[in-house]
C-alpha atoms as a PDB file:
ATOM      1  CA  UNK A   1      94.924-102.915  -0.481  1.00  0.00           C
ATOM      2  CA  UNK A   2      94.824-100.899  -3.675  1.00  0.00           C
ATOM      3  CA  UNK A   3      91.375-102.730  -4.953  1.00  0.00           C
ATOM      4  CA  UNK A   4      89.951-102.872  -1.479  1.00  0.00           C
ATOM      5  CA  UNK A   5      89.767 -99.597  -1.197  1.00  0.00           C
ATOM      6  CA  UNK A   6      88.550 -98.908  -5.260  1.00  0.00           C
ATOM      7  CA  UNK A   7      86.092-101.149  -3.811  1.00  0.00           C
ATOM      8  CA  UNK A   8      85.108 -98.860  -0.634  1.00  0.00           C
ATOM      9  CA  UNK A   9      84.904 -95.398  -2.859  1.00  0.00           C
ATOM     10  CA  UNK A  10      83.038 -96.590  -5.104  1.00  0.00           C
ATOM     11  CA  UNK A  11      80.334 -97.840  -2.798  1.00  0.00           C
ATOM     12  CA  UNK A  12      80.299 -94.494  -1.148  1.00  0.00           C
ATOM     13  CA  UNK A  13      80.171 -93.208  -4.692  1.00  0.00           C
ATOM     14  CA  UNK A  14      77.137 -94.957  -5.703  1.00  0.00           C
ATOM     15  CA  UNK A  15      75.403 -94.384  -1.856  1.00  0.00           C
ATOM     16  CA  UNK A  16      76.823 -90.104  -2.792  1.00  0.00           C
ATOM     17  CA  UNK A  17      74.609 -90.702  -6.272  1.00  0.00           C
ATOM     18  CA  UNK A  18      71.494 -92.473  -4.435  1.00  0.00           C
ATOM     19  CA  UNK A  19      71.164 -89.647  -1.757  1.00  0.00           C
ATOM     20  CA  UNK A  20      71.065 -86.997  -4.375  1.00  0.00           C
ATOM     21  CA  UNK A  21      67.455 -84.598  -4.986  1.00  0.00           C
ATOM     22  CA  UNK A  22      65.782 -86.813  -7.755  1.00  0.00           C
ATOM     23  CA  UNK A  23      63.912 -83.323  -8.393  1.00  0.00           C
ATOM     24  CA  UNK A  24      67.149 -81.281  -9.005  1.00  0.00           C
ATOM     25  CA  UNK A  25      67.035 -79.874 -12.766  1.00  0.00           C
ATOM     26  CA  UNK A  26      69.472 -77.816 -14.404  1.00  0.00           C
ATOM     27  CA  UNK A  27      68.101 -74.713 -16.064  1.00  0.00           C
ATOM     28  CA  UNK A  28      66.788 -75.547 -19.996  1.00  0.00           C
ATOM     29  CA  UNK A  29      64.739 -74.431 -22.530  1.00  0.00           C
ATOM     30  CA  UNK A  30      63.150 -76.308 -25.429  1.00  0.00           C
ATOM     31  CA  UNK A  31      60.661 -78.217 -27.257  1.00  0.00           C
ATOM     32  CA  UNK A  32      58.773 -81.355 -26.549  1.00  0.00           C
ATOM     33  CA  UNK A  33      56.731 -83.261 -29.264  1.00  0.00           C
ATOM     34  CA  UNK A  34      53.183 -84.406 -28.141  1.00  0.00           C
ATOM     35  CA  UNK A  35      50.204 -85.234 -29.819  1.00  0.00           C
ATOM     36  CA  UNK A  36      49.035 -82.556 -32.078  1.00  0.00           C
ATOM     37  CA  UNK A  37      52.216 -80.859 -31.954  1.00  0.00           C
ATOM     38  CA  UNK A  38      55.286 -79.506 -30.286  1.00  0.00           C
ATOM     39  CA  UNK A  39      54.753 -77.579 -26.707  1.00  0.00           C
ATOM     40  CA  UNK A  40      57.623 -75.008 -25.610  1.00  0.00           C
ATOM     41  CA  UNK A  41      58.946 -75.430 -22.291  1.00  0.00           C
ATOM     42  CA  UNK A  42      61.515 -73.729 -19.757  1.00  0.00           C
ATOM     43  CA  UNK A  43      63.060 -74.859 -16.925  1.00  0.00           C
ATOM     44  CA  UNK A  44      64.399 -71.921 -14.851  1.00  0.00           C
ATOM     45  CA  UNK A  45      67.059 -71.732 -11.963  1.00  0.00           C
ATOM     46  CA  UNK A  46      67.864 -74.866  -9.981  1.00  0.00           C
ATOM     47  CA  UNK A  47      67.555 -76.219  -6.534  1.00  0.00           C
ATOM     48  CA  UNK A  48      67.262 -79.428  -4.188  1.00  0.00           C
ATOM     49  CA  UNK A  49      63.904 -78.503  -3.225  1.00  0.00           C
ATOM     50  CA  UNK A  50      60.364 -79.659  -5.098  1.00  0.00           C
ATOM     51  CA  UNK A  51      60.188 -77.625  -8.827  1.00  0.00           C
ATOM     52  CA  UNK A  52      57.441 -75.669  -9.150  1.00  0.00           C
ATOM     53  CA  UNK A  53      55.169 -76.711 -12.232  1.00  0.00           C
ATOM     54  CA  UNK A  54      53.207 -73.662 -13.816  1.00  0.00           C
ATOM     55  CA  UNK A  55      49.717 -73.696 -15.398  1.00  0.00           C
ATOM     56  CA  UNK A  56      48.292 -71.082 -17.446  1.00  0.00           C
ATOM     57  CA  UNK A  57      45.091 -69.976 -17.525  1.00  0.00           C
ATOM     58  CA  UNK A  58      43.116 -69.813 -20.708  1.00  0.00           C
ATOM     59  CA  UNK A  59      42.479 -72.256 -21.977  1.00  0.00           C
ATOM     60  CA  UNK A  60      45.272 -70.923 -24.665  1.00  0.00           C
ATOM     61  CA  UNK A  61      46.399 -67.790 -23.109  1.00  0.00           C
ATOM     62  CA  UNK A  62      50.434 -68.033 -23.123  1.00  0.00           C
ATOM     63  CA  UNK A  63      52.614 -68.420 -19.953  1.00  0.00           C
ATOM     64  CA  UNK A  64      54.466 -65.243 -20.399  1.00  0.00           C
ATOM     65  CA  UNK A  65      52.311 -63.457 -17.350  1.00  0.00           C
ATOM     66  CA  UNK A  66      53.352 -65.978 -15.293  1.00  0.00           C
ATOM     67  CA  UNK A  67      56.961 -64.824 -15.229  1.00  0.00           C
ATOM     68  CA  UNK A  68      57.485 -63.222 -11.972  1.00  0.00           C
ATOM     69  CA  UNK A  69      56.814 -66.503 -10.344  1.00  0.00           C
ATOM     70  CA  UNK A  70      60.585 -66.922 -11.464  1.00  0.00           C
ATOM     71  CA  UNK A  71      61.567 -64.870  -8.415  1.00  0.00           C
ATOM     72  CA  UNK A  72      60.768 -68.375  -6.144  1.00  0.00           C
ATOM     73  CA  UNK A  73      63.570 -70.310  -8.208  1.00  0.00           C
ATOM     74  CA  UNK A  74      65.894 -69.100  -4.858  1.00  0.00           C
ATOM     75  CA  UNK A  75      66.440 -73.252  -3.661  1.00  0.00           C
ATOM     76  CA  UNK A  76      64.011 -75.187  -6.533  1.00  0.00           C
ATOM     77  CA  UNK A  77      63.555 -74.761 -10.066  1.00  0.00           C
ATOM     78  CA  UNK A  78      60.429 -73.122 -12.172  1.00  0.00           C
ATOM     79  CA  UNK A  79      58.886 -74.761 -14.619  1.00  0.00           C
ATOM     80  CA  UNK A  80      56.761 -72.742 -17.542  1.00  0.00           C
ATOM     81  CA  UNK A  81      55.523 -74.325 -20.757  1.00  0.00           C
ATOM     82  CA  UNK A  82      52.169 -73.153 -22.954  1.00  0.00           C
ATOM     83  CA  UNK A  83      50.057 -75.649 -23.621  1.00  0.00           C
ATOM     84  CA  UNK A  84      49.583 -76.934 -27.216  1.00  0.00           C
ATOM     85  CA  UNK A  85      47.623 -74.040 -28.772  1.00  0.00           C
ATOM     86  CA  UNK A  86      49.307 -70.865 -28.374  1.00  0.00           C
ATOM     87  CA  UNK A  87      52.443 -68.771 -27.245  1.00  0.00           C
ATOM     88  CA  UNK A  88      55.704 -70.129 -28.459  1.00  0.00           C
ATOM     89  CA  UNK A  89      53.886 -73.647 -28.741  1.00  0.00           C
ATOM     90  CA  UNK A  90      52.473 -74.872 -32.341  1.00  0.00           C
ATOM     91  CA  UNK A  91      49.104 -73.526 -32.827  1.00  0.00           C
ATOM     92  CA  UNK A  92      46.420 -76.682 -32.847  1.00  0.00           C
ATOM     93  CA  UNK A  93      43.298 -76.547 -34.916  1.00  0.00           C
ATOM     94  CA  UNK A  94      42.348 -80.248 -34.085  1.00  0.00           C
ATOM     95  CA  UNK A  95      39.112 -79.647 -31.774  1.00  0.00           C
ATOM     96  CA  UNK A  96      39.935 -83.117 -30.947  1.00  0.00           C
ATOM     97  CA  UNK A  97      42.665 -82.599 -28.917  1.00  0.00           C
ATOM     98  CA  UNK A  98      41.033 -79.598 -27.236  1.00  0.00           C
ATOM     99  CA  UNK A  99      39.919 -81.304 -24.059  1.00  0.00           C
ATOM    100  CA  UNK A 100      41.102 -81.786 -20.873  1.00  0.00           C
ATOM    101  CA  UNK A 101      42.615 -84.974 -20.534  1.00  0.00           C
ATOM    102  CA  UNK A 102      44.610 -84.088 -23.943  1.00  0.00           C
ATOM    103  CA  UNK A 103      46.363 -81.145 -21.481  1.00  0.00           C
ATOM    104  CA  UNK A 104      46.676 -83.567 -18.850  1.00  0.00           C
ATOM    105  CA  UNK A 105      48.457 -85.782 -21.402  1.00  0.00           C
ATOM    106  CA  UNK A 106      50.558 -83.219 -22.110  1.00  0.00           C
ATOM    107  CA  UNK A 107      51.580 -82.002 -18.620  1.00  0.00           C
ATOM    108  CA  UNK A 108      52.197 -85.712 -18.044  1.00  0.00           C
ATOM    109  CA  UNK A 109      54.672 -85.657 -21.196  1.00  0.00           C
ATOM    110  CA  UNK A 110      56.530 -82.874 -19.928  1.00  0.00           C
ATOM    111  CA  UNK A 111      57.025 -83.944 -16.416  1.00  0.00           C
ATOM    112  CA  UNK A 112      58.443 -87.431 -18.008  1.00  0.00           C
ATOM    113  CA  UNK A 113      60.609 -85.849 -19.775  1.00  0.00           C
ATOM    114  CA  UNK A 114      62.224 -84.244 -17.684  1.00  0.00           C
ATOM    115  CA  UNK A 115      62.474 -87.270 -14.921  1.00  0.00           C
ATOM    116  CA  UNK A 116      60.285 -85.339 -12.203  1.00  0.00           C
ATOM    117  CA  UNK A 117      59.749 -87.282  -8.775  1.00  0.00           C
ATOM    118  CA  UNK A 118      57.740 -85.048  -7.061  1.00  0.00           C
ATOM    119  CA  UNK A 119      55.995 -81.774  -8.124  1.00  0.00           C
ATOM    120  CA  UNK A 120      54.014 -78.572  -6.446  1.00  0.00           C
ATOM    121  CA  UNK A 121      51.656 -77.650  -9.360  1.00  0.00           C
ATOM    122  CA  UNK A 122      50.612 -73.951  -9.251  1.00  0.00           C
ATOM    123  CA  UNK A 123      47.630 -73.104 -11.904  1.00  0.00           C
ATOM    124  CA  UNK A 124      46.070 -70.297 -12.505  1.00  0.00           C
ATOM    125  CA  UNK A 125      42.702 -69.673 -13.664  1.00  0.00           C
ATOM    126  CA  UNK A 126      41.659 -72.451 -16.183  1.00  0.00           C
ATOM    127  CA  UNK A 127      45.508 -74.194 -14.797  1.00  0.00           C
ATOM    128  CA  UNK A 128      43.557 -74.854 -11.454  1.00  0.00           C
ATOM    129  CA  UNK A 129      40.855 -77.208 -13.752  1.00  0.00           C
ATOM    130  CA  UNK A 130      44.181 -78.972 -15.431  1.00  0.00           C
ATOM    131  CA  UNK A 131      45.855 -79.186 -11.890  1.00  0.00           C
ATOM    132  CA  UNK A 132      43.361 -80.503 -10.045  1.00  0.00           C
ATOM    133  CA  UNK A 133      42.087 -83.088 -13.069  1.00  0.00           C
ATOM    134  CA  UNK A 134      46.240 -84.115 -13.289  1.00  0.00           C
ATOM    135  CA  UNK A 135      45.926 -84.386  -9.576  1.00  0.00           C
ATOM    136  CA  UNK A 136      43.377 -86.562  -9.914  1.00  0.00           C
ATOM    137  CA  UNK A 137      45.038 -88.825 -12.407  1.00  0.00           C
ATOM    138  CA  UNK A 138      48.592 -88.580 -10.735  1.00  0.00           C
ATOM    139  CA  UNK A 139      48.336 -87.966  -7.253  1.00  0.00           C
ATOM    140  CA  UNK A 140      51.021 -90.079  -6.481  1.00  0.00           C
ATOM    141  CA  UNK A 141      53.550 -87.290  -7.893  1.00  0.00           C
ATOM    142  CA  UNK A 142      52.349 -84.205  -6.804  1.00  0.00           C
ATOM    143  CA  UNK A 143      54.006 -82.822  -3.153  1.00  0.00           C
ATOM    144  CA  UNK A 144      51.325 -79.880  -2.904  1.00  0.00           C
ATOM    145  CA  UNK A 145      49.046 -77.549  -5.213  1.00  0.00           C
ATOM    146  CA  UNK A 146      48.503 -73.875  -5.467  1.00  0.00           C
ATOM    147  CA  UNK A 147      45.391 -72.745  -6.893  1.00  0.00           C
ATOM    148  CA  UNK A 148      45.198 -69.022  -8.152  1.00  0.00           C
ATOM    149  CA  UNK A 149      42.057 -67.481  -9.216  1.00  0.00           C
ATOM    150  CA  UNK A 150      40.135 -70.891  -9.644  1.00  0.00           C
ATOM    151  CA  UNK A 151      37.853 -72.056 -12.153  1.00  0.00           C
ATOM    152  CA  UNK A 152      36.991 -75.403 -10.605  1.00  0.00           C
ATOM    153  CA  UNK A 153      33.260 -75.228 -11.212  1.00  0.00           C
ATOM    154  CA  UNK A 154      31.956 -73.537 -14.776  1.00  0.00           C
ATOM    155  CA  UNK A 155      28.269 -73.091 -13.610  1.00  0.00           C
ATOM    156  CA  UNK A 156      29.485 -71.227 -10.270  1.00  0.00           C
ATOM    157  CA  UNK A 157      32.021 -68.734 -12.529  1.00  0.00           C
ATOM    158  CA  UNK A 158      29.134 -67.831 -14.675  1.00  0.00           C
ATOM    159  CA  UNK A 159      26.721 -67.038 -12.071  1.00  0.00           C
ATOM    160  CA  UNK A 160      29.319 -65.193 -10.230  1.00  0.00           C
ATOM    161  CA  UNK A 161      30.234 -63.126 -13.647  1.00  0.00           C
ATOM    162  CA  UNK A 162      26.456 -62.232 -13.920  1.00  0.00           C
ATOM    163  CA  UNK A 163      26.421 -61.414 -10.393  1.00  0.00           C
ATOM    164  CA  UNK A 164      29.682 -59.210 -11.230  1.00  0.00           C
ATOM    165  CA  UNK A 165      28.159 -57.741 -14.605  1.00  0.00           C
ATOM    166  CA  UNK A 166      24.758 -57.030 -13.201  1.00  0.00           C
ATOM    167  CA  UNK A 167      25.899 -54.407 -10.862  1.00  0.00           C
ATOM    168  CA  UNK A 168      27.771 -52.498 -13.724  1.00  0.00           C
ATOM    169  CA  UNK A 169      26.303 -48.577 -14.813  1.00  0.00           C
ATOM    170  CA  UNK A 170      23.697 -49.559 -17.902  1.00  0.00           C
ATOM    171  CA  UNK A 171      26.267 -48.487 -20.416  1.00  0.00           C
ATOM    172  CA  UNK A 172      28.421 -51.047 -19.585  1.00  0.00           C
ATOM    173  CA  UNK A 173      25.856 -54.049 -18.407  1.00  0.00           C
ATOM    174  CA  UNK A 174      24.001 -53.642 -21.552  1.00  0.00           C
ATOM    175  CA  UNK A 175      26.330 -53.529 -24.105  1.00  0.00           C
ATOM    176  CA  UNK A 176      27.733 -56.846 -22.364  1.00  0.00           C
ATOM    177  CA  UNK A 177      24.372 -58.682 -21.720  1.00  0.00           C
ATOM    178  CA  UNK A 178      23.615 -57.810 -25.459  1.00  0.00           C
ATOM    179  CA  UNK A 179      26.595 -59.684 -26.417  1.00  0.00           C
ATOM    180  CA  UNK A 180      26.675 -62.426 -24.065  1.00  0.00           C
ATOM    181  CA  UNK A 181      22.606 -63.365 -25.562  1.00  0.00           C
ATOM    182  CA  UNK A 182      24.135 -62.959 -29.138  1.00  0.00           C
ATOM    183  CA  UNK A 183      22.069 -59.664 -29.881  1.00  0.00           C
ATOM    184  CA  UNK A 184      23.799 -57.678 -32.673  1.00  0.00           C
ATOM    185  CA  UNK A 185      26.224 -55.549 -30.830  1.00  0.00           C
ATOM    186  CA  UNK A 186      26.932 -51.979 -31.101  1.00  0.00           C
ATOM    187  CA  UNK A 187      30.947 -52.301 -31.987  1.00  0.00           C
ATOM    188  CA  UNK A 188      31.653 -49.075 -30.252  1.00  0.00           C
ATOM    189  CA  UNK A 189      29.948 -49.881 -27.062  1.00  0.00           C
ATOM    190  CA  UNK A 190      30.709 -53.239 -26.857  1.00  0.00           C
ATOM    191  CA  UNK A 191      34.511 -52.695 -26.812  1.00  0.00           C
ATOM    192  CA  UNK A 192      34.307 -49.643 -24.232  1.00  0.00           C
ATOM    193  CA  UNK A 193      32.137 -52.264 -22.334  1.00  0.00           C
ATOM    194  CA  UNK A 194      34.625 -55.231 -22.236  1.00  0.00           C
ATOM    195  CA  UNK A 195      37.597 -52.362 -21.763  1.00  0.00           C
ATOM    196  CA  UNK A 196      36.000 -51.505 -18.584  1.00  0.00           C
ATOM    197  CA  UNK A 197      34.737 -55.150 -17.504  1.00  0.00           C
ATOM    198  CA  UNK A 198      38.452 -56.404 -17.847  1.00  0.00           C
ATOM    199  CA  UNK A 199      39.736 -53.409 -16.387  1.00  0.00           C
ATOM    200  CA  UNK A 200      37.455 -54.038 -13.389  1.00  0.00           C
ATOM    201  CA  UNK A 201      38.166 -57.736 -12.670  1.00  0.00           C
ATOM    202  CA  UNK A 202      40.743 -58.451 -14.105  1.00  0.00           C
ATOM    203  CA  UNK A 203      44.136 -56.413 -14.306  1.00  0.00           C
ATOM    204  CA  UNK A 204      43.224 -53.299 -12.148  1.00  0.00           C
ATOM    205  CA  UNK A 205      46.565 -51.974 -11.850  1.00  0.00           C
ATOM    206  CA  UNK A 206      47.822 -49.550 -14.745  1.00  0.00           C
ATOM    207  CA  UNK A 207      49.982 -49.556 -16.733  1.00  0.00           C
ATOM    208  CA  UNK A 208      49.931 -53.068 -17.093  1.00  0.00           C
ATOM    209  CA  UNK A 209      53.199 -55.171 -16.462  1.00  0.00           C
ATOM    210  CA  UNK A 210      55.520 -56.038 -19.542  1.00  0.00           C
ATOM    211  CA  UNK A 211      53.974 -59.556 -18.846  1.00  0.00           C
ATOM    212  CA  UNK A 212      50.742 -59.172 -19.220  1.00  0.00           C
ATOM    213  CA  UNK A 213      51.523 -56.961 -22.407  1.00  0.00           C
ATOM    214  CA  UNK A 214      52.954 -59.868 -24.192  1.00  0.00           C
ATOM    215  CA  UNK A 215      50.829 -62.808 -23.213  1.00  0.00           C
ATOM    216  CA  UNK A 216      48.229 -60.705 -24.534  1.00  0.00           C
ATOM    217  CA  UNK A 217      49.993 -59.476 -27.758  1.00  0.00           C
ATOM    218  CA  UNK A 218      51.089 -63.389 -28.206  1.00  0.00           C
ATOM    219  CA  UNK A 219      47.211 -64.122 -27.333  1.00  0.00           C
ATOM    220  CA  UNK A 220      45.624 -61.680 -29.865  1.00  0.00           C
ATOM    221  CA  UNK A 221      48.343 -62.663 -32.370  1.00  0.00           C
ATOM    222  CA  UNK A 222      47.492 -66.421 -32.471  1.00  0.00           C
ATOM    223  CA  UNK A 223      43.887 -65.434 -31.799  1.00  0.00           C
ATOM    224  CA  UNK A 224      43.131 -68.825 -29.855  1.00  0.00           C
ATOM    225  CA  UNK A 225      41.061 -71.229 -30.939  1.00  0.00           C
ATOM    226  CA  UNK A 226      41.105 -73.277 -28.047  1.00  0.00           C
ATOM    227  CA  UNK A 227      40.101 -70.604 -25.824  1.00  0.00           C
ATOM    228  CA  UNK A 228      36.373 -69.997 -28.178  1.00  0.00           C
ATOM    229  CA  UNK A 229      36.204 -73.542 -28.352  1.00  0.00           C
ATOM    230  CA  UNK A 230      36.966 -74.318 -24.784  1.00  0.00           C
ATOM    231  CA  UNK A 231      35.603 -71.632 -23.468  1.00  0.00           C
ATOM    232  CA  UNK A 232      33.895 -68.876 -25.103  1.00  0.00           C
ATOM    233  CA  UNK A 233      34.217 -65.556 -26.858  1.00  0.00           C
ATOM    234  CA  UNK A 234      35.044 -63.920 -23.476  1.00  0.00           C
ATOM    235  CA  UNK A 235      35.287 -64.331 -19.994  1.00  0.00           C
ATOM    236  CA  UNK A 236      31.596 -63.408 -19.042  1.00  0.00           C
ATOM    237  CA  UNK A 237      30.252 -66.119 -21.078  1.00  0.00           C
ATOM    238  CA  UNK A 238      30.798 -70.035 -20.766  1.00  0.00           C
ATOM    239  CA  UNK A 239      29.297 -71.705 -23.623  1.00  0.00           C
ATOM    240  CA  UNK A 240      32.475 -73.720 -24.756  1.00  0.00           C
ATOM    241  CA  UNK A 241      32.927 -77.177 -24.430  1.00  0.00           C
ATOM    242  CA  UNK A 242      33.812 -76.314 -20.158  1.00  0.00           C
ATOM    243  CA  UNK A 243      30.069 -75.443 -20.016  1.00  0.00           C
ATOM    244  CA  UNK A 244      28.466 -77.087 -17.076  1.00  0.00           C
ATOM    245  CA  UNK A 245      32.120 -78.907 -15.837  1.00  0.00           C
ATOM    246  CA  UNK A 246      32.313 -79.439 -12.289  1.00  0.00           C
ATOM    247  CA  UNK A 247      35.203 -80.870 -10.711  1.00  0.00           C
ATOM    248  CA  UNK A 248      34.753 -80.286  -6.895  1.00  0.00           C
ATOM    249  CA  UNK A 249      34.558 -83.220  -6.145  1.00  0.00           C
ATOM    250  CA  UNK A 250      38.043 -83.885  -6.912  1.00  0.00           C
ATOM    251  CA  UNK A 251      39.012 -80.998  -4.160  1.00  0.00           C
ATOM    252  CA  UNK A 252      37.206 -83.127  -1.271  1.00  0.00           C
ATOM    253  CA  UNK A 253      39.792 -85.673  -2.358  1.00  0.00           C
ATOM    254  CA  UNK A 254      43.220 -83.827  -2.458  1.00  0.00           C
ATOM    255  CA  UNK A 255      45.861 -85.345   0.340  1.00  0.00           C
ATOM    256  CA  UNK A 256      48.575 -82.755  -0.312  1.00  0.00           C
ATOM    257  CA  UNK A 257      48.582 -79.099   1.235  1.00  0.00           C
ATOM    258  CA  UNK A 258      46.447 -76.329  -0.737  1.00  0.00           C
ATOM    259  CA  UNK A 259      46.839 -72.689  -0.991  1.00  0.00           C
ATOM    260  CA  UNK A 260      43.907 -71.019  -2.562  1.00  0.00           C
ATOM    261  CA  UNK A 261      44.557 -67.042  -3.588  1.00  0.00           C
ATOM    262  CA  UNK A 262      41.990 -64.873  -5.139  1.00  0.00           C
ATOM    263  CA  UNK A 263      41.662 -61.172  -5.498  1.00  0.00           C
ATOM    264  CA  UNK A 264      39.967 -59.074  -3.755  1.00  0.00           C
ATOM    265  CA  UNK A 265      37.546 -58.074  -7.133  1.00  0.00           C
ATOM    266  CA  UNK A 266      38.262 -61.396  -8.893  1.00  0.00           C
ATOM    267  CA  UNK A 267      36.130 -62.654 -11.006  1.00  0.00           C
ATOM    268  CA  UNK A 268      36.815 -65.922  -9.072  1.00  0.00           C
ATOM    269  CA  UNK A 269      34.872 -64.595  -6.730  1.00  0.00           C
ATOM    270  CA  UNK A 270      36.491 -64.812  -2.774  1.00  0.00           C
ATOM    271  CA  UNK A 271      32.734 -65.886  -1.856  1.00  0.00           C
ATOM    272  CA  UNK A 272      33.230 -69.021  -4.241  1.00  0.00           C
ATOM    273  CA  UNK A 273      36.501 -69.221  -3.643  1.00  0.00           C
ATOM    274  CA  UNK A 274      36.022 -69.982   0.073  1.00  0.00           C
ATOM    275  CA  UNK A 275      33.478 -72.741  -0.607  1.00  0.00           C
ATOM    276  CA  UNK A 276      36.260 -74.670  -2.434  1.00  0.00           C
ATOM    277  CA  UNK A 277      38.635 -73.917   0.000  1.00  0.00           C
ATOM    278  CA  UNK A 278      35.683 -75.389   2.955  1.00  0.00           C
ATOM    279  CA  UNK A 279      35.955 -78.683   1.163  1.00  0.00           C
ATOM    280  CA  UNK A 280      39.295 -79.244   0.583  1.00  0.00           C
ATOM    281  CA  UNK A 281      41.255 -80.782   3.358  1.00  0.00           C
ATOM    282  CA  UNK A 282      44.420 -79.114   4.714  1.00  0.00           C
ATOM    283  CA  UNK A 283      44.142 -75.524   2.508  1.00  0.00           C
ATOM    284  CA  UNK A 284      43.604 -72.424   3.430  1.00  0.00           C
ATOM    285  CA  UNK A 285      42.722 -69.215   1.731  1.00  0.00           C
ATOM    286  CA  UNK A 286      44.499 -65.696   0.993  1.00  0.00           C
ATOM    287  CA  UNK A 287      42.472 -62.660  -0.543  1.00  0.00           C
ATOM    288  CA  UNK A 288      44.768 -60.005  -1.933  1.00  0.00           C
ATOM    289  CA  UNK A 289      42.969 -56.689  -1.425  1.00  0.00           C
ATOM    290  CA  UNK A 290      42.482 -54.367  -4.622  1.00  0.00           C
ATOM    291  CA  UNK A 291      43.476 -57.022  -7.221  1.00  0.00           C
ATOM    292  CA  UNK A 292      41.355 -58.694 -10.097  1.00  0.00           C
ATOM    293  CA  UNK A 293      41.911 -61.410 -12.093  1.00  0.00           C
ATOM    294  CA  UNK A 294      45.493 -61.122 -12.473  1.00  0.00           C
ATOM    295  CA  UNK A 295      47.154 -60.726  -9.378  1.00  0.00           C
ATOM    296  CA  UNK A 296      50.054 -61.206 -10.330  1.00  0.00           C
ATOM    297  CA  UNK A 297      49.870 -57.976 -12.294  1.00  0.00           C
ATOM    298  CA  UNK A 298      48.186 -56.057  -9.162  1.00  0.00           C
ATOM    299  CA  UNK A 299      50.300 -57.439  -6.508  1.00  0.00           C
ATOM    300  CA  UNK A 300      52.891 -59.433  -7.495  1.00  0.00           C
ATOM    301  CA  UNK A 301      55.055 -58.659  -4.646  1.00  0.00           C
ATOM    302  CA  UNK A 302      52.463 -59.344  -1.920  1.00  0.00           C
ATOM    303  CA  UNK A 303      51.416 -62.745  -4.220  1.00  0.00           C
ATOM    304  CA  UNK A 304      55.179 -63.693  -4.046  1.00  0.00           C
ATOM    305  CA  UNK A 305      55.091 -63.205  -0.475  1.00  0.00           C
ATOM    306  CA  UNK A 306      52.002 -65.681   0.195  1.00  0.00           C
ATOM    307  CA  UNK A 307      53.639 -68.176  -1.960  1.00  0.00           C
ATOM    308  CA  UNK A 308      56.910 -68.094  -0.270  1.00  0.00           C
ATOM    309  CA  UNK A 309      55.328 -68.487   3.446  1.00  0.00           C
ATOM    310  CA  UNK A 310      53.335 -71.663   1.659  1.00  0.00           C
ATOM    311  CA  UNK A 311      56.616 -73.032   0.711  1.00  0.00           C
ATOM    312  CA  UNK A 312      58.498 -72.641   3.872  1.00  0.00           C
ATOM    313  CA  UNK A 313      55.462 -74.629   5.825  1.00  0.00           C
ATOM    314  CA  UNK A 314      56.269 -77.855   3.521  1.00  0.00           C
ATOM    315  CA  UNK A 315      58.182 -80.609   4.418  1.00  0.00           C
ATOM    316  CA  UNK A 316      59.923 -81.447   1.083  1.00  0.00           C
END
């Protein structure tokens, strides 16, 4: 009678342990060795629904401004890491490894590691061109994608920065222009030029969050190599190695729900942002109003809101 029922809890056991969340995490933070280096990761809060995978933009600027997205770690978990190349991550000088599928790679590492079924990638910026090129490689594991700010096509950014630049008083479009075409720049303008470019598209909100102040005193620190090399000297110019990518057609192929967000004054324009959004099946679009670049820092709570609604429509 006695070993019968030994027998009888410990098949319920094993059925208790086979009906558990294969995506539930317990709250970590550490270090994961890849090629080229180590990458710093954190896993934050805990839940039985999907985690939430975070992508920085860049490439090479650190995850820190991506911290409020914490707040959504109410039923999953959040995960944050910087890519090989800068924040608390080892600083890489191999140009080899500065390409995309070596951050693929590396995503791919870190959701290994830490035994993830199922995933909702949000990337931001250049973390949209790394989520929808791991998306491409992995569909299999990804439950649905969020795609802030996007830079999915390099040729379409640039013509919308000229676009953006262009309609700037002379004192700021020439300074820039000058710089962009390699003329020798006149320090003093150029700087007042880029203050007032960035302040424009990018974090329009003042003072800036705490975030934003130390992903870009961890950015200037490291001063990122990947991010010249990648991309260019600054955001108004693509002559990195992302020159002339194009990955749209990977959108016309995504099987998972998609929530675009741009700002209102983004440089990822809502114009261009709409035409991805057109061809990519099941997604939909949110423009919040009097934000740049960083929405997050303009109107986080408003961004938090979108997110959350996106979330509540799955069926994880």
């Amino acid at each position: 009678m006695k070993s019968s029922s030994l027998l009888i809890l410990g098949i319920i056991f094993m059925q208790f342990l086979g009906c558990q969340n294969p995506n539930l995490l317990k709250p970590e933070e550490g270090f994961l060795e890849v090629e080229g280096g180590k990458i710093w990761y954190e896993v934050f809060g805990s839940g039985n629904k999907t985690p939430i995978l975070l992508l920085h933009g860049g490439p090479g600027y650190p995850s820190y401004y991506l911290n409020p997205l914490k707040k959504l770690a109410n039923d999953r978990s959040v995960i944050l890491f910087d890519q090989l190349g800068c924040g608390r991550s080892d600083i890489l000088t191999d140009t080899t490894l500065m390409t995309i599928d070596a951050y693929v790679d590396q995503t791919r590492k870190l959701i290994e590691h830490l035994k993830i079924d199922k995933v909702i990638i949000y990337g931001h910026s250049w973390g949209t061109t790394l989520g929808t090129e791991y998306y491409k490689k992995y569909p299999d594991n990804i439950e649905a994608i969020i795609l802030g700010s996007p830079c999915i096509d390099s040729d379409m950014w640039q013509n919308d920065t000229d676009k953006l630049v262009s309609q700037l008083p002379d004192s700021i479009r020439v300074p820039i222009e000058n710089h962009k075409n390699k003329s020798i720049p006149d320090t003093t303008a150029l700087n007042k030029a880029i203050d007032y470019f960035y302040h424009e598209f990018y974090t329009r909100k003042l003072p800036l969050s705490k975030d934003i102040i130390k992903a870009d005193s961890s950015w200037y620190a490291k001063e990122s190599m990947v991010y010249e090399y990648m991309f260019g000297v600054e955001e108004y110019s693509i002559d990195g190695t992302l020159k002339g990518y194009d990955g749209k057609e990977i959108l016309k192929k995504i099987n998972v729900p998609v929530l675009y967000i741009t700002g209102e004054y983004d440089t990822a324009t809502p114009s261009t942002v709409k035409k991805y959004q057109e061809i990519t099946p099941n997604s939909r679009l949110e423009i919040i109003e009097d934000a740049g670049h960083q929405t997050l820092n303009d109107n986080e709570e408003i961004e938090l809101k979108i997110i959350e609604s996106f979330l509540k429509e799955l069926k994880e």
